[in-house]
N, C-alpha and C. Protein backbone atom coordinates (compact mmCIF):
# COMPACT_ATOMS: atom_id res chain seq x y z
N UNK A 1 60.00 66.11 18.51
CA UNK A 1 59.07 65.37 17.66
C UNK A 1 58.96 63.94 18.17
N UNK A 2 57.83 63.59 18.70
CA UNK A 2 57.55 62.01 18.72
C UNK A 2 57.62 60.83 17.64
N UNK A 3 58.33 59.88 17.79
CA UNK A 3 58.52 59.02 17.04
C UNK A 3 57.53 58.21 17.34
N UNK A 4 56.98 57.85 16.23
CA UNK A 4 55.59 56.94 16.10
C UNK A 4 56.10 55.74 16.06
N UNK A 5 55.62 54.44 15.79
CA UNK A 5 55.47 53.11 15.06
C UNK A 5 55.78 53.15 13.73
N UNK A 6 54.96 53.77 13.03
CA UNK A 6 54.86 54.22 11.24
C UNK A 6 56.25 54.85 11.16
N UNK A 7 56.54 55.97 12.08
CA UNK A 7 57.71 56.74 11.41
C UNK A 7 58.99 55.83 11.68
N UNK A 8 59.21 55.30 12.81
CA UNK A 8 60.38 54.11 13.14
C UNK A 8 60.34 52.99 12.22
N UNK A 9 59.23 52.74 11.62
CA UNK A 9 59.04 51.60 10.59
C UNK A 9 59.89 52.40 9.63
N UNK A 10 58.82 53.46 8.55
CA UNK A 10 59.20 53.70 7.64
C UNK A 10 61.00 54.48 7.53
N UNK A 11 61.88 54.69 8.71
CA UNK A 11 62.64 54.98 8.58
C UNK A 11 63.90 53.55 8.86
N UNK A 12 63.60 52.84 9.24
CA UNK A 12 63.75 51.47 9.04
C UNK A 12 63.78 50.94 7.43
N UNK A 13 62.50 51.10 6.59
CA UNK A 13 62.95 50.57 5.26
C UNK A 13 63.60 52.04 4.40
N UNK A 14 63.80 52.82 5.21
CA UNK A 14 64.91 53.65 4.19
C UNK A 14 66.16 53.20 4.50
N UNK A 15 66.82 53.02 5.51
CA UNK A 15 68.44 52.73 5.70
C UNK A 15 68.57 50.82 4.96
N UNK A 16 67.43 49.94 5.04
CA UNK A 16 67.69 49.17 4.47
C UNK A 16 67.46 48.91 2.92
N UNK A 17 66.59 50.43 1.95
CA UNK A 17 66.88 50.55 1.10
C UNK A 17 68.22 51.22 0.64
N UNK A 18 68.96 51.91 1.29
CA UNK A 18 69.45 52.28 0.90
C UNK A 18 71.12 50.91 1.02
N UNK A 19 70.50 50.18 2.04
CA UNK A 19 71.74 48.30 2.03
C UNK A 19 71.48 47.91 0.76
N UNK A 20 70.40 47.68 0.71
CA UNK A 20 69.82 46.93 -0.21
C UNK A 20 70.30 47.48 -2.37
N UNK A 21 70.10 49.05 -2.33
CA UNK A 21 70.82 49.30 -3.17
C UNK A 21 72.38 48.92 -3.75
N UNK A 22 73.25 49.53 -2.59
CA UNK A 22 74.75 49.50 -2.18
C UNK A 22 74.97 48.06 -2.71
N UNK A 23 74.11 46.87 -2.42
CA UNK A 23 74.50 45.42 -2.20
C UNK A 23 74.30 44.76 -3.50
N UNK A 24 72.84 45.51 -4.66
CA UNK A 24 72.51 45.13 -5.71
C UNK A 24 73.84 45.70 -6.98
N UNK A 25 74.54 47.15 -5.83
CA UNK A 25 75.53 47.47 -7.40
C UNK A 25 76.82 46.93 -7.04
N UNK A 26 77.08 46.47 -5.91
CA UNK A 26 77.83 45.69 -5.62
C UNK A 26 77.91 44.21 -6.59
N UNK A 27 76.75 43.65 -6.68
CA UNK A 27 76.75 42.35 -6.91
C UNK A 27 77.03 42.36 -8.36
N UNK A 28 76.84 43.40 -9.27
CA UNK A 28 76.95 44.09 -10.58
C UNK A 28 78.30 43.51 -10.94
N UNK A 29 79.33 43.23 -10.35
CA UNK A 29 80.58 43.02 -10.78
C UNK A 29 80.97 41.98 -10.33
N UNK A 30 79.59 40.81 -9.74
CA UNK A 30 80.02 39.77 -9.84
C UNK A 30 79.61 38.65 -10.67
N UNK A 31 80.08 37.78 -11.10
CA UNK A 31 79.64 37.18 -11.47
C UNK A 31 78.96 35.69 -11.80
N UNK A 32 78.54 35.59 -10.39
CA UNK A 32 77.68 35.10 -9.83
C UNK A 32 76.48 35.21 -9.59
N UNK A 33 75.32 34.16 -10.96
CA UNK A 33 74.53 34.22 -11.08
C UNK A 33 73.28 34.27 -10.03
N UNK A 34 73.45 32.91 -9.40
CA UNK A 34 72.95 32.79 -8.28
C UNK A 34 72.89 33.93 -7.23
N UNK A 35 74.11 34.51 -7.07
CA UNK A 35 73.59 35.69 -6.23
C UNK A 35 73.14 36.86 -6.70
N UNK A 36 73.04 36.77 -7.78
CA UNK A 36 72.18 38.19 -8.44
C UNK A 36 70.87 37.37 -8.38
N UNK A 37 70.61 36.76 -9.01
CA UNK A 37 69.13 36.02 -8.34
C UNK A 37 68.82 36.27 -7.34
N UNK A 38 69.55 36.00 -6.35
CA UNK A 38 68.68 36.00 -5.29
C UNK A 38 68.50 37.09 -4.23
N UNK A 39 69.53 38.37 -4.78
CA UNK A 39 69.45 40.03 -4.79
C UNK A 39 68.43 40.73 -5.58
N UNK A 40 68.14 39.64 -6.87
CA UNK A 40 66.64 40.26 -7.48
C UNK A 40 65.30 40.33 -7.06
N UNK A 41 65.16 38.64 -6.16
CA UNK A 41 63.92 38.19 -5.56
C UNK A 41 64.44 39.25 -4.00
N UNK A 42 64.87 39.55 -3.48
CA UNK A 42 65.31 40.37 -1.97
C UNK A 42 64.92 42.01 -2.38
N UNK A 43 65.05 42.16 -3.50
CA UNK A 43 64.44 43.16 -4.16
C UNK A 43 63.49 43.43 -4.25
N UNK A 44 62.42 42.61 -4.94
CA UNK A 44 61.24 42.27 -4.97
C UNK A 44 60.34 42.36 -3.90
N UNK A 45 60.76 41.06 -2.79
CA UNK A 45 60.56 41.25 -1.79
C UNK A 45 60.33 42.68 -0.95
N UNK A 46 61.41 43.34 -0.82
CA UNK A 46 61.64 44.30 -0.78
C UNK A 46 60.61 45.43 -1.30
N UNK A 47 60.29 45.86 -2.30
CA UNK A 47 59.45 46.53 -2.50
C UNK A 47 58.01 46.38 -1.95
N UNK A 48 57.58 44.84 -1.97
CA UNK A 48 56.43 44.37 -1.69
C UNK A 48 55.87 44.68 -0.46
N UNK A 49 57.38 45.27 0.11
CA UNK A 49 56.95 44.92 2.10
C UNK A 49 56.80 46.70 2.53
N UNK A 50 58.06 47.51 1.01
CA UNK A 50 57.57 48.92 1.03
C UNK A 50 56.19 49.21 0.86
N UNK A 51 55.34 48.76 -0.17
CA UNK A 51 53.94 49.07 -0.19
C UNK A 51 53.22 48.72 0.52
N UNK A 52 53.54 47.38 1.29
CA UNK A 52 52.44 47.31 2.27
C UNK A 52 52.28 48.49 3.69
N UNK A 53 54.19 48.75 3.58
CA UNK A 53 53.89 49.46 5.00
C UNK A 53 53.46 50.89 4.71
N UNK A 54 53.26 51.20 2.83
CA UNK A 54 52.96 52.67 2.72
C UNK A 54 51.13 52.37 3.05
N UNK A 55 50.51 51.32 2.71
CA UNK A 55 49.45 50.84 2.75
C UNK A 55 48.77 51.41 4.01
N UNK A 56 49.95 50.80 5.03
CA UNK A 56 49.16 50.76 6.60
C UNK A 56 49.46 51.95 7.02
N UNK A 57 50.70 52.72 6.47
CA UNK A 57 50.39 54.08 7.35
C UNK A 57 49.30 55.14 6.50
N UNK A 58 48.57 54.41 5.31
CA UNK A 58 47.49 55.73 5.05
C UNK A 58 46.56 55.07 5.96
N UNK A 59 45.98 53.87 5.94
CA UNK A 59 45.01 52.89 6.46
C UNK A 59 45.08 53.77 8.47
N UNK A 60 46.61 54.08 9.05
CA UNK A 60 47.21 54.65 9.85
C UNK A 60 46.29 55.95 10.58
N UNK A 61 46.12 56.48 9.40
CA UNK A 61 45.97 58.39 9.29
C UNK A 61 44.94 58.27 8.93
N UNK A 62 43.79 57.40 8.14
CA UNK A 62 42.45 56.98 7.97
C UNK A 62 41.68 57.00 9.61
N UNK A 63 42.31 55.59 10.11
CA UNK A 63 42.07 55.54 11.00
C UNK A 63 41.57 56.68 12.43
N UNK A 64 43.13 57.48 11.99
CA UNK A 64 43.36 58.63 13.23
C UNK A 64 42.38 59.18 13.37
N UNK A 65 41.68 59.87 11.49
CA UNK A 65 41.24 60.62 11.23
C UNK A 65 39.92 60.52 11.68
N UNK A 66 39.57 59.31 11.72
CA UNK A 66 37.82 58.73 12.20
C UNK A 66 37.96 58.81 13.43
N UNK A 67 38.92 58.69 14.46
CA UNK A 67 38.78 58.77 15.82
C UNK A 67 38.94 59.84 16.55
N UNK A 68 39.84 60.85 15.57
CA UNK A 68 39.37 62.52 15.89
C UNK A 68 38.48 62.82 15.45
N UNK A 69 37.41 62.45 14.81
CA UNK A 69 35.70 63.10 13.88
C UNK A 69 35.21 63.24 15.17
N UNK A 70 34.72 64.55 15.50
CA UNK A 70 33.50 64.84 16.39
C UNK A 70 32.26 63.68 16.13
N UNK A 71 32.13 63.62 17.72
CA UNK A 71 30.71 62.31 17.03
C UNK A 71 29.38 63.10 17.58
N UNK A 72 28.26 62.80 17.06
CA UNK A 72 27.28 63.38 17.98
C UNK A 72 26.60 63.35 19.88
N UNK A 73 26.70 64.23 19.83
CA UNK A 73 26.52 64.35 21.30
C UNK A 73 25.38 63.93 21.46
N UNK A 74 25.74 62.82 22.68
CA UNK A 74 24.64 61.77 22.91
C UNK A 74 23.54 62.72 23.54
N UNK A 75 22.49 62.81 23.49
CA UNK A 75 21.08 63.12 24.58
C UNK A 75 20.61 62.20 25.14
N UNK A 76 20.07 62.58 26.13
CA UNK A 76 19.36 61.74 27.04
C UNK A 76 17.38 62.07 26.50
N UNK A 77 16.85 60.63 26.79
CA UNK A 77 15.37 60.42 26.21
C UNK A 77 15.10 59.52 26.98
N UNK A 78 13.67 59.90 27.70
CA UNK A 78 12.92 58.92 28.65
C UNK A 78 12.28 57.75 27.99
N UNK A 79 12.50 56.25 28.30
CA UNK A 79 11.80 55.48 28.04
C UNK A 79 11.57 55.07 29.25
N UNK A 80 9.68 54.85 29.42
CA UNK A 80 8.83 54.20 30.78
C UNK A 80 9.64 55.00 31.74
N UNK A 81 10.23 54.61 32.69
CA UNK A 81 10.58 55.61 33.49
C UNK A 81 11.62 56.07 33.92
N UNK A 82 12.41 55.65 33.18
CA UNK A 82 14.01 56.31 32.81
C UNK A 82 14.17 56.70 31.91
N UNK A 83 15.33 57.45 32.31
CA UNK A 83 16.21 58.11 31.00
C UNK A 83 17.33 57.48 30.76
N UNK A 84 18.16 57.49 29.63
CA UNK A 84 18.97 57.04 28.72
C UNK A 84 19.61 57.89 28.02
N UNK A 85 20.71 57.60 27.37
CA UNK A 85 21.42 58.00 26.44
C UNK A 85 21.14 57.47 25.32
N UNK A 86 20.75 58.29 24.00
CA UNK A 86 20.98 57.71 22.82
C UNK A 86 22.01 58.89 22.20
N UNK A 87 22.46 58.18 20.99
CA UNK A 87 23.55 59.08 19.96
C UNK A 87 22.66 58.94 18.69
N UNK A 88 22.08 59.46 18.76
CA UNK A 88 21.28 59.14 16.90
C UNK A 88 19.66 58.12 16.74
N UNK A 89 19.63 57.70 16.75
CA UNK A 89 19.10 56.05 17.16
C UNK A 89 19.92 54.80 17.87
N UNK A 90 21.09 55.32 17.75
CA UNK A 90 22.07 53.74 18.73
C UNK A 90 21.59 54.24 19.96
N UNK A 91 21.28 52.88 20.97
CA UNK A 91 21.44 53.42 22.07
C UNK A 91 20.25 52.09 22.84
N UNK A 92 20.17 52.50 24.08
CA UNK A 92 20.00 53.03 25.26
C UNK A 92 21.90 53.09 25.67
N UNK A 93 22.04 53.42 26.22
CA UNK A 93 23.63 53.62 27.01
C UNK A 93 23.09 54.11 28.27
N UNK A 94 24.27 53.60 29.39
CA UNK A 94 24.20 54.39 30.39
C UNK A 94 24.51 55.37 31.10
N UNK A 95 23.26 56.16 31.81
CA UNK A 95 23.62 57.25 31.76
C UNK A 95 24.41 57.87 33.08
N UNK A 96 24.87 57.15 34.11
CA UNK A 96 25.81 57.37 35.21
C UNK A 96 27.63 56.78 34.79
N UNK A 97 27.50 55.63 34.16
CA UNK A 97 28.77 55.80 33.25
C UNK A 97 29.43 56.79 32.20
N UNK A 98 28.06 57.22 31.46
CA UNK A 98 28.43 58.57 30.54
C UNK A 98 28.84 59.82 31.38
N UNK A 99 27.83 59.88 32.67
CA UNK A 99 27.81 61.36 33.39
C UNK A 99 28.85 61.14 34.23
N UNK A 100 29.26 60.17 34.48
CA UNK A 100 30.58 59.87 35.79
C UNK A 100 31.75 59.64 34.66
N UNK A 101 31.91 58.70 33.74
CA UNK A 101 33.31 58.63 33.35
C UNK A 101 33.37 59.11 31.48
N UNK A 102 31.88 59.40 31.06
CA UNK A 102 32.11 59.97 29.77
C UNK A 102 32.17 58.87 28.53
N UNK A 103 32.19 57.72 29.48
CA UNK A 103 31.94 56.54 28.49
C UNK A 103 30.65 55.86 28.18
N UNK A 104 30.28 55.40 27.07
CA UNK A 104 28.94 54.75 26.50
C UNK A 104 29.27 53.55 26.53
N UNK A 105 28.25 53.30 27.73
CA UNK A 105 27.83 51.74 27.92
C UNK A 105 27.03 51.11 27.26
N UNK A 106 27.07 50.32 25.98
CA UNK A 106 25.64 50.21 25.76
C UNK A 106 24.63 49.18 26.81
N UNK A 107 23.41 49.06 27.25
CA UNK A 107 22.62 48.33 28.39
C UNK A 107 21.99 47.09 27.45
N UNK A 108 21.84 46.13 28.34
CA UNK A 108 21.45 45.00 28.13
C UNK A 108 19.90 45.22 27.38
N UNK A 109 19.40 44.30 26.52
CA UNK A 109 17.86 44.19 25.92
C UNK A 109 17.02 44.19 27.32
N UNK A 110 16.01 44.76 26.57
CA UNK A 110 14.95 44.59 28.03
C UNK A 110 14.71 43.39 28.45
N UNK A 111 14.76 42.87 29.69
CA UNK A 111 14.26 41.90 30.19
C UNK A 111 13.84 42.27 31.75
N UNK A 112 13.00 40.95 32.36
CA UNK A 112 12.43 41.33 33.34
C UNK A 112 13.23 40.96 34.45
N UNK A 113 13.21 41.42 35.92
CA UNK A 113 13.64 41.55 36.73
C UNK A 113 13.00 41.72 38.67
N UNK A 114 13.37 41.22 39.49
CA UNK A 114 12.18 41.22 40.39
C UNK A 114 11.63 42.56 40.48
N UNK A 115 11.37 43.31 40.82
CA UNK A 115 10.54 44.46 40.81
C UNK A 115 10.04 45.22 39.71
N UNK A 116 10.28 44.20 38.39
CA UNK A 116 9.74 44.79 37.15
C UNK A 116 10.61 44.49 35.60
N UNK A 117 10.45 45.36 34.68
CA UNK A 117 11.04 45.20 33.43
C UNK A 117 12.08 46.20 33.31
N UNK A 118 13.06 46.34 32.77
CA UNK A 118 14.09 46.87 32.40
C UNK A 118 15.51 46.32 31.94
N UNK A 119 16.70 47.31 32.23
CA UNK A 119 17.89 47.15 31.48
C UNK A 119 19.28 46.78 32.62
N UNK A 120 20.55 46.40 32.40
CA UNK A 120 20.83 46.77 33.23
C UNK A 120 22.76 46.85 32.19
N UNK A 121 23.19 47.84 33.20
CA UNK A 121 24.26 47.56 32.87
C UNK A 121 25.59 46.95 33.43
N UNK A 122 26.36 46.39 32.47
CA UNK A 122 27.06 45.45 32.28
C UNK A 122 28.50 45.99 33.36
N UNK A 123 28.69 47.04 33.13
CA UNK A 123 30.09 47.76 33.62
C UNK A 123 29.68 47.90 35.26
N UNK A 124 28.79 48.88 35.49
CA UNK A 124 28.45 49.48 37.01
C UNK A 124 26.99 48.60 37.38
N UNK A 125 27.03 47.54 36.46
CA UNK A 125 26.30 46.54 37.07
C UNK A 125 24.42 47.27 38.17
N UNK A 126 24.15 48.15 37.54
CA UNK A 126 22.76 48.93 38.10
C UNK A 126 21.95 48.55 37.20
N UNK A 127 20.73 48.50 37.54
CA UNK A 127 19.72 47.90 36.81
C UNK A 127 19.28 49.45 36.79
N UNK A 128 18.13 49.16 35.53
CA UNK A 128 17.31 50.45 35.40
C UNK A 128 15.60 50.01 34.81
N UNK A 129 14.82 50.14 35.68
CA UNK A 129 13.55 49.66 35.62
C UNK A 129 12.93 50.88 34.77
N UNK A 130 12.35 50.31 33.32
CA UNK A 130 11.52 50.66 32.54
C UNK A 130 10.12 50.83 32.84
N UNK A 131 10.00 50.01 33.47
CA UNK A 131 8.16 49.56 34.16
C UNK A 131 8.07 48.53 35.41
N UNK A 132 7.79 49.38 36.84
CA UNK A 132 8.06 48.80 37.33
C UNK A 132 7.23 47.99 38.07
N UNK A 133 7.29 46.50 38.91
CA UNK A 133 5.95 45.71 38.71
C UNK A 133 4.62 46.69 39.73
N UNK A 134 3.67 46.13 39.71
CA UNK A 134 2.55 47.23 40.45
C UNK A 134 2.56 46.80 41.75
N UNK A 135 2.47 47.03 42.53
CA UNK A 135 2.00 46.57 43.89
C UNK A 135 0.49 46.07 44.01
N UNK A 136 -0.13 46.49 43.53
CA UNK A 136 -1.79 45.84 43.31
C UNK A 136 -1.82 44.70 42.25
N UNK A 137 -0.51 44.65 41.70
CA UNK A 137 -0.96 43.28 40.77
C UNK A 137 -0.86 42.41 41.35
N UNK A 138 0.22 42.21 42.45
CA UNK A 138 0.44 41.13 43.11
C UNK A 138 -0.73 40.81 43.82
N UNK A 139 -0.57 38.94 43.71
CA UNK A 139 -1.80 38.57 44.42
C UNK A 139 -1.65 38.66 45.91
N UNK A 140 -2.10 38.84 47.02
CA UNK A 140 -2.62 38.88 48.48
C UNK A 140 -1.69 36.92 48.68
N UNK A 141 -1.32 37.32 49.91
CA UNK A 141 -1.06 35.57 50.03
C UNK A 141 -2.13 34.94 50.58
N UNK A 142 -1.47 33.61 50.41
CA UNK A 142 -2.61 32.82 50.56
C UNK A 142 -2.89 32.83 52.18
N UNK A 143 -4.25 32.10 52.14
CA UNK A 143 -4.49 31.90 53.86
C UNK A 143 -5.05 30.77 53.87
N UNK A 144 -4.05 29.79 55.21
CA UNK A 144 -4.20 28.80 55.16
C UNK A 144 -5.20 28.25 56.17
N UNK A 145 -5.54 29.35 57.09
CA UNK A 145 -6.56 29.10 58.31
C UNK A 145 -7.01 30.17 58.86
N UNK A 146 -7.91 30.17 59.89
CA UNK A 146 -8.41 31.71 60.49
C UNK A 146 -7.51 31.89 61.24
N UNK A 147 -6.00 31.26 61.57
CA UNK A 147 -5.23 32.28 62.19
C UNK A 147 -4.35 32.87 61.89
N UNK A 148 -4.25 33.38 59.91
CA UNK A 148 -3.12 33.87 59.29
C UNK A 148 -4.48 35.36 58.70
């Protein structure tokens, strides 16, 4: 059996509940105020730090539980002249990071770029042209004499 974090914790405040008892019926026969005081507040304490850590190991198993949930399987959908990954509506992601390592990149907002408009991503650093510029839009260069 693997010992977790949670389980080494929570077996941690059992052996020191069980000090912590031993020490409060101990103190029972003394009579010394002050230190029953301050075996009451260690008590206190004590409990306070039990609920938090029962807190974090459901918060723990919450957690787990959302990161084992099947998520939807991303598809791929052409926008202009690529394709993409979306999961639902989230998305563009990329789709050579998804198909090579299975991870969702999400891609930068469209912006433009020399040979046109598109995305690019951040990880494998590839651009992906949405629309790309025309070759006939560009203007002809200039001519500066009859021998250009």
């Amino acid at each position: 059996m693997e010992l977790t974090s949670v389980g080494a914790a929570l077996e941690l405040i059992a052996k020191a509940s069980k000090a912590l008892d031993s020490l409060r019926e101990q103190s029972k026969a003394s009579k010394d105020a002050a230190l029953k005081e301050n075996i009451s507040k260690l008590y206190d304490d004590f409990l306070d730090l039990k609920a938090a850590i029962l807190r974090l190991t459901e918060e723990n198993a919450e957690l787990r539980r959302k990161v084992s949930a099947p998520r939807d399987k991303p598809e791929i959908r052409q926008v202009g002249a690529t394709n993409y990954y979306f999961v639902s509506d989230d998305g563009p992601f990329c789709q050579p990071c998804y198909d090579g390592d299975g991870k969702l990149v999400r891609l930068t907002p469209q912006q433009r770029f020399a040979g046109g408009t598109g995305r690019k991503c951040q990880v494998c650093n590839k651009v992906f042209f949405e629309e790309h510029e025309s070759l006939r839009a560009r203007r002809p260069p200039k001519r500066f004499g009859p021998w250009t």
